[in-house]
Protein backbone atom coordinates (compact mmCIF):
# COMPACT_ATOMS: atom_id res chain seq x y z
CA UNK A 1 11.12 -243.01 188.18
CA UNK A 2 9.48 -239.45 188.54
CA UNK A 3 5.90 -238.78 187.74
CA UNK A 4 6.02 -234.97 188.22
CA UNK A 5 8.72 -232.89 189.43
CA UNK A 6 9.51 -232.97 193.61
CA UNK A 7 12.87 -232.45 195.38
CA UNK A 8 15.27 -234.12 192.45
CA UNK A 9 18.65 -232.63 191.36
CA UNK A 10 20.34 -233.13 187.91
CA UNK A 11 23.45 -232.04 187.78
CA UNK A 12 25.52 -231.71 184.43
CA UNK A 13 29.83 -231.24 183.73
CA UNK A 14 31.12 -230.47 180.47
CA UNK A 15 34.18 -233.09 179.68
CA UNK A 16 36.77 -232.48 177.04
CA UNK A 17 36.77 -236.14 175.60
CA UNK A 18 39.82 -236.20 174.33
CA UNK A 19 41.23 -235.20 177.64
CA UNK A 20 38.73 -236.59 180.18
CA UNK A 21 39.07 -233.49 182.09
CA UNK A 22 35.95 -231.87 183.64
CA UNK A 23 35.61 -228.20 182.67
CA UNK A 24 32.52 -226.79 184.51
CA UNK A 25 29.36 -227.86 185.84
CA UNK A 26 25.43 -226.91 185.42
CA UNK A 27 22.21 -227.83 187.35
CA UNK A 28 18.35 -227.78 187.29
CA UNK A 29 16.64 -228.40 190.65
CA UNK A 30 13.04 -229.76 189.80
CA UNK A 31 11.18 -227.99 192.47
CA UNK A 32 12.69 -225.32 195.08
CA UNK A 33 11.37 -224.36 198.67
CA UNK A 34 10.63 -227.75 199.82
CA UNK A 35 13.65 -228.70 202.41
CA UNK A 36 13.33 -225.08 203.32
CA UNK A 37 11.46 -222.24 201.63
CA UNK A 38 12.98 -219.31 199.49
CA UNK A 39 13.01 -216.06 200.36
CA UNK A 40 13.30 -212.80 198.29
CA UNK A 41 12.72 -209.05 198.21
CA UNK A 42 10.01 -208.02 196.56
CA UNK A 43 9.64 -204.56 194.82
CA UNK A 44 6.25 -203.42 195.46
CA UNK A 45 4.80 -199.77 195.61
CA UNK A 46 2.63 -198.58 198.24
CA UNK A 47 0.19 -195.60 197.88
CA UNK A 48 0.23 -192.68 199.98
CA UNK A 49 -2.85 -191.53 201.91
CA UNK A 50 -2.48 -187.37 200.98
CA UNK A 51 -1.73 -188.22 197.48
CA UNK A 52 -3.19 -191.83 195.95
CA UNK A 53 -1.94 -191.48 192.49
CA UNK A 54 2.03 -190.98 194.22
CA UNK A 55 3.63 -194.55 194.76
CA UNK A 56 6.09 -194.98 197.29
CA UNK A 57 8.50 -197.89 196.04
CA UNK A 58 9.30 -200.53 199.11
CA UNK A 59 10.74 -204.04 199.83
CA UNK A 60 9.11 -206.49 201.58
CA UNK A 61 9.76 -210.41 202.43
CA UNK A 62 8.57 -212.99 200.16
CA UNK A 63 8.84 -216.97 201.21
CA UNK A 64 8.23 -219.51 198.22
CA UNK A 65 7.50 -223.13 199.47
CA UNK A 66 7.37 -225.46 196.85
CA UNK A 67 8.41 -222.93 194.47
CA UNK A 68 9.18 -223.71 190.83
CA UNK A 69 12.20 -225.46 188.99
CA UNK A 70 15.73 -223.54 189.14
CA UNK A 71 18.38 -223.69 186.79
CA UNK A 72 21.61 -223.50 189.12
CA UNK A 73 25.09 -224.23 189.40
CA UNK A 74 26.41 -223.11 186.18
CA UNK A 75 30.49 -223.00 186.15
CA UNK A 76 32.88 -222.63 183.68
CA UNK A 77 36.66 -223.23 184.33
CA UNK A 78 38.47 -219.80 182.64
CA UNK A 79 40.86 -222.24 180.33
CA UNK A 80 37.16 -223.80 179.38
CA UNK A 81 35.49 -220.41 178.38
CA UNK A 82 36.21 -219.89 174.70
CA UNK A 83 34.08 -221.26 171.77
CA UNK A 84 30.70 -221.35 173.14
CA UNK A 85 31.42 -224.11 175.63
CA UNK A 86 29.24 -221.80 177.91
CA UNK A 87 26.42 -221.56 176.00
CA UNK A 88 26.86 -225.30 175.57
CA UNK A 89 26.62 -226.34 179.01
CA UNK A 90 24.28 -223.70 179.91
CA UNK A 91 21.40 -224.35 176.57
CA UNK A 92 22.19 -228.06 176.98
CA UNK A 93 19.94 -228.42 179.97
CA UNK A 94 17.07 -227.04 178.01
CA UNK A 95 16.96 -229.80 176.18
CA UNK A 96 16.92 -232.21 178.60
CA UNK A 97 13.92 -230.36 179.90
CA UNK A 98 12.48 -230.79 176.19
CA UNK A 99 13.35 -234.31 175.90
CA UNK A 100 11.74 -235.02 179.92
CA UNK A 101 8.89 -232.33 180.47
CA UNK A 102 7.28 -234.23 182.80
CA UNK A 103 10.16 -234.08 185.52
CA UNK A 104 10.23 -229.80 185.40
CA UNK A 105 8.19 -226.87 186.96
CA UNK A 106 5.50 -225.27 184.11
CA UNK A 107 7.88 -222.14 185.11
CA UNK A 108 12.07 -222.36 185.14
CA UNK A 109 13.85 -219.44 187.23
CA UNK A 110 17.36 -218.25 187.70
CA UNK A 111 19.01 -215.84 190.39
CA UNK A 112 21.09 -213.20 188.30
CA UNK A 113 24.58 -212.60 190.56
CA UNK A 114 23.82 -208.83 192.46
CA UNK A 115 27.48 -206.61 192.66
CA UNK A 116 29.86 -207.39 194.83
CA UNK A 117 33.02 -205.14 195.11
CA UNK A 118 36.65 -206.49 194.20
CA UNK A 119 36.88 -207.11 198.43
CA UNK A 120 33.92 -209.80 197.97
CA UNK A 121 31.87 -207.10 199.94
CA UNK A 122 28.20 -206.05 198.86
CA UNK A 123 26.90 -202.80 199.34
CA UNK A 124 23.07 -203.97 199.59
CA UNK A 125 24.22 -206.59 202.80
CA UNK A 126 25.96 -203.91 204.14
CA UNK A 127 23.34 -201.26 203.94
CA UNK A 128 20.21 -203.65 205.19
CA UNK A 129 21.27 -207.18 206.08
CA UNK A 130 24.16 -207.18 208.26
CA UNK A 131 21.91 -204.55 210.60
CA UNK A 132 19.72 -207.75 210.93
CA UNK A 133 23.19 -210.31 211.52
CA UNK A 134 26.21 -208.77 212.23
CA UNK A 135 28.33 -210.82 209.83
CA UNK A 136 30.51 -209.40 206.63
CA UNK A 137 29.29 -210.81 202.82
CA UNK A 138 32.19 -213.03 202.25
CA UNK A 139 31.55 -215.02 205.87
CA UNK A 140 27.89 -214.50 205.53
CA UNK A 141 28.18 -216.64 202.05
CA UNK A 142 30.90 -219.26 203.75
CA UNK A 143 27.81 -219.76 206.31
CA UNK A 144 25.17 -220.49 203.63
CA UNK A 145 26.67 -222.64 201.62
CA UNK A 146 27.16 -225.04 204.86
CA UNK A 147 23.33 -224.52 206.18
CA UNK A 148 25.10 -222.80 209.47
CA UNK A 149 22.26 -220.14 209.61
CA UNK A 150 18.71 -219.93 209.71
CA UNK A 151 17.83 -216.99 206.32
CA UNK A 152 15.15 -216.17 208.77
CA UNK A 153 17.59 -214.34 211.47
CA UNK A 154 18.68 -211.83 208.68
CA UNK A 155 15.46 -210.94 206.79
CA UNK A 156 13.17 -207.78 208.08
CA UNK A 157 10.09 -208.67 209.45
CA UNK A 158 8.92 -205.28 208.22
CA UNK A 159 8.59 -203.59 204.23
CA UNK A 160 11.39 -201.19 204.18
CA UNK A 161 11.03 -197.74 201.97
CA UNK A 162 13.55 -198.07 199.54
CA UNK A 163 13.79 -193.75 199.10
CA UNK A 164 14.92 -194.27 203.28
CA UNK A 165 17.58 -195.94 202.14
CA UNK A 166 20.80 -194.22 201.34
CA UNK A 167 21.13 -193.80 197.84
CA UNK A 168 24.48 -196.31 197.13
CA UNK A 169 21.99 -198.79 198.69
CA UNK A 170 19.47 -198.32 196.58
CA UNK A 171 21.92 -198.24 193.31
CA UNK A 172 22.63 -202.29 194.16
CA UNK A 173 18.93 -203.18 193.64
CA UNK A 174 18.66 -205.25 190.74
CA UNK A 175 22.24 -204.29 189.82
CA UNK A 176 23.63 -207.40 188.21
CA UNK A 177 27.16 -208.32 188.80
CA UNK A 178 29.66 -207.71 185.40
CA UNK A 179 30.84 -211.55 185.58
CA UNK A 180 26.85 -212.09 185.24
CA UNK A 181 25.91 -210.50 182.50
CA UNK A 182 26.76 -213.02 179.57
CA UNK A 183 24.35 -215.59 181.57
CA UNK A 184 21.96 -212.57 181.30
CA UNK A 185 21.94 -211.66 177.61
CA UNK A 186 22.14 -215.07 177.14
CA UNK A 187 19.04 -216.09 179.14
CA UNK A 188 17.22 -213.82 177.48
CA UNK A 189 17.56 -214.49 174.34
CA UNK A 190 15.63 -218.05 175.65
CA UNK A 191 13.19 -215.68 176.93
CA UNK A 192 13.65 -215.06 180.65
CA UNK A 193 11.85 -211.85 181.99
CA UNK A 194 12.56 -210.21 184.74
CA UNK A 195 10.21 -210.44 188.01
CA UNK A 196 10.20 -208.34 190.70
CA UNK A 197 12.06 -210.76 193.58
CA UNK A 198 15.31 -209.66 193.95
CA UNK A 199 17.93 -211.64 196.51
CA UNK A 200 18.23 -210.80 200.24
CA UNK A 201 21.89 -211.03 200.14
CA UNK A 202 22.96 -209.27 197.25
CA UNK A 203 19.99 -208.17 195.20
CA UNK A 204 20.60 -209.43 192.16
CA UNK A 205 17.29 -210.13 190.52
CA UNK A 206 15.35 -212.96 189.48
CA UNK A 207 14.60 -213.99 186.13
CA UNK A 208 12.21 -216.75 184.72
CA UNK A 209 10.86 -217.95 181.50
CA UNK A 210 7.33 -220.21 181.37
CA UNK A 211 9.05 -223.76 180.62
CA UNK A 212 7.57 -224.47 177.16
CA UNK A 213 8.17 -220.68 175.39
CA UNK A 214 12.10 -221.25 176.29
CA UNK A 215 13.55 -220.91 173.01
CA UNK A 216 15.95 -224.04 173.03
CA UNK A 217 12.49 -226.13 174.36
CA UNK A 218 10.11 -223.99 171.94
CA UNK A 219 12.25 -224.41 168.81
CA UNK A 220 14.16 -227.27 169.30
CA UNK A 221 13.77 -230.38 166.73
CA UNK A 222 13.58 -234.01 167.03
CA UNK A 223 14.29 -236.47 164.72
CA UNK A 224 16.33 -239.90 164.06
CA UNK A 225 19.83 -240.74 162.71
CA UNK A 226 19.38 -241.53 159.50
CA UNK A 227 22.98 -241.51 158.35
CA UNK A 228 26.44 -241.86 160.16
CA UNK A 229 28.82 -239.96 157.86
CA UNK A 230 32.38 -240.48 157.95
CA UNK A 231 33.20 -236.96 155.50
CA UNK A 232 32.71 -233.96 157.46
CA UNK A 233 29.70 -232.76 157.06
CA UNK A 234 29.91 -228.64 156.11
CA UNK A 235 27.33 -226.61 158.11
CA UNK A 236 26.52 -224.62 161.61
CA UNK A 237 26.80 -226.02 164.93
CA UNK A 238 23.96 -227.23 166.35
CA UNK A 239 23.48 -228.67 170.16
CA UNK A 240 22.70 -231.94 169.68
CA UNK A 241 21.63 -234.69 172.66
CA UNK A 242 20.57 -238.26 172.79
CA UNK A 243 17.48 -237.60 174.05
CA UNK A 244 17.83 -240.02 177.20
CA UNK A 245 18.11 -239.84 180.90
CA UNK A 246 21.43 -241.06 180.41
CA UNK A 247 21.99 -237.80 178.74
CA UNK A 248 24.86 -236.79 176.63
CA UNK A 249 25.11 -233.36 174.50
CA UNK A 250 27.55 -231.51 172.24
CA UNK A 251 28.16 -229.31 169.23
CA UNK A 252 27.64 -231.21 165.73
CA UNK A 253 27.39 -229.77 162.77
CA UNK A 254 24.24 -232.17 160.60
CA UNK A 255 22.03 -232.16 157.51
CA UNK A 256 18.71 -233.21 157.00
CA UNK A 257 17.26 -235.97 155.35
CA UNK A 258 14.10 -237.37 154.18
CA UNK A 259 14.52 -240.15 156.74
CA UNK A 260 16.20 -238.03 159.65
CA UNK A 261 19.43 -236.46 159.90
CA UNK A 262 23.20 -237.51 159.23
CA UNK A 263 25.61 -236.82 161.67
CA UNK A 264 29.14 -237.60 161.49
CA UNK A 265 31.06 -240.45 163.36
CA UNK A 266 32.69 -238.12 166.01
CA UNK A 267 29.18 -236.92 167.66
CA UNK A 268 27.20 -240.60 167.49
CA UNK A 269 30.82 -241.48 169.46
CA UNK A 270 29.91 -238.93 172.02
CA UNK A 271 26.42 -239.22 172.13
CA UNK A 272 26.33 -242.54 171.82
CA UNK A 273 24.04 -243.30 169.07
CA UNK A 274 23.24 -245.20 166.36
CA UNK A 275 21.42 -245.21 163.26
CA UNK A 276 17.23 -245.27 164.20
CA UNK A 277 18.05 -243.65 167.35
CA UNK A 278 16.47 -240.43 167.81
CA UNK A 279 18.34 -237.17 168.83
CA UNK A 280 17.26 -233.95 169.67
CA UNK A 281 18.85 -230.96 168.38
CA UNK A 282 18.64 -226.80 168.62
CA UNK A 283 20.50 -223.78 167.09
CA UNK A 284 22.99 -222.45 169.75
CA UNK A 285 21.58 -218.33 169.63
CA UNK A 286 18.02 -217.19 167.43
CA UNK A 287 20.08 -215.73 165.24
CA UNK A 288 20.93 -218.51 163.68
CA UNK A 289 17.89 -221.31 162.27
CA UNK A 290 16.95 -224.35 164.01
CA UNK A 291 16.19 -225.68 160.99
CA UNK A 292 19.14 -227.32 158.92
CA UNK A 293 19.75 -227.39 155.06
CA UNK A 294 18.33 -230.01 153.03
CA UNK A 295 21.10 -233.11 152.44
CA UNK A 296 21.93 -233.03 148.77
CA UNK A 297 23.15 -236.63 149.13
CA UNK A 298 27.06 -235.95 148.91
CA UNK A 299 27.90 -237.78 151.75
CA UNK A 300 26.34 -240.93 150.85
């Protein structure tokens, strides 16, 4: 039971059902910052005294506590990424937000992956961190993800002038990794902007999106099974969920219907649905419309 959003963690896999084998994973922590807080870089400007309208660029420490929701954890195994399984996985989410508003953050972030070299070295840590903690990216990482370090040991205390920096250093900032930027282009498409925080570690930036202008939340349609058709039904793929906590998603094609929409046999298996029930569904990418053809009563 959750009355507004706290410390909870959803985690979602993508299962071949035919199969029953688990292809990658996705996650949306309600509310960030509150077992410890999150810290960032944030690009700022500072004026200088002989010349007010020159801006000196710099980086300083920012801690979030209680910081907003975070979409996380998003992995796709390689024999797993063909025919949109990632945008699957990764829009699916969305609308579980849509379908359960009241458990998310007004505001949804994501960290964008910074570069790091084919040696799993970064040229940011090495230029400002590992002054800070003598440690090389790939241990620093092994550390984090078992809570072996306190972030506050290799964070400045200070802003540092980014034009001080040398200039391979100051490349990395913002630079997203190449193995990132589908999740980029993707995200947004949904409407994710850019802010100014960019990681410690790596400095990949962040991105959010205000919760209800995501596109798969924004757009999204509700409505219930009307029909379940045992023809196929001919039209695009939509992502389609049950609308529950006991949440289930997956490609469908559909049609609409005066009374709600018919879906074929296959995706009320998976979802596990039935006629009256409702389900919620969204066009995978804007280019295509959330809003499905008119059933001309064929399938009946």
């Amino acid at each position: 039971e959750v009355i507004q959003p706290y410390n909870e963690n959803y985690l979602f896999v993508l299962e071949d059902l035919s199969t029953k084998i688990i292809g990658g994973t996705c996650g949306i922590d309600a509310k960030t910052g509150i077992d410890q807080p999150k810290y960032f870089f944030q690009i700022d400007n500072e004026s200088i005294p002989a010349n007010p309208s020159q801006k000196l660029p710099l980086l300083h420490v920012v801690r979030y506590k209680e910081a907003p929701s975070e979409i996380c954890s998003l992995y796709l195994q390689p024999e797993f990424r063909r025919e949109g399984l990632g945008r699957l996985l990764s829009l699916s989410r969305f609308l579980f937000v849509a379908a359960h508003p009241h458990r998310f953050d007004s505001i949804i972030y994501a960290e964008m992956r910074g570069f790091v070299d084919k040696n799993q070295s970064s040229p940011f840590w090495e230029g400002i961190g590992r002054h800070f903690f003598d440690l090389d990216y790939a241990s620093l990482m092994r550390q984090r993800d078992h809570g072996n370090f306190d972030i506050e040991q290799v964070v400045p205390k200070y802003p540092i002038y980014i034009p001080l920096l040398p200039k391979e250093v100051q490349e990395m900032i913002g630079k997203i990794h190449t193995n990132t930027w589908p999740a980029f282009h993707m995200l947004s498409e949904e409407g994710f902007y850019l802010t100014d925080d960019i990681d410690v570690f790596d400095a990949g930036p962040r991105i959010e999106a205000e919760t209800t202008e995501i596109r798969t939340v924004k757009t999204c349609n509700l409505d219930p099974v009307a029909e379940i058709v045992r023809n196929p039904i001919e039209s695009v793929r939509y992502i389609v969920c049950n609308n529950r906590l006991d949440f289930r998603a997956c490609y469908s094609t559909l049609q609409k219907g005066e009374k709600g929409i018919f879906i074929p046999e296959e995706t009320a298996s998976a979802l596990q649905v039935k006629v009256g029930d409702l389900v919620r569904y969204v066009a995978p990418s804007p280019e295509i419309s959330s809003h499905p053809i008119p059933h001309n009563g064929s399938h009946l």
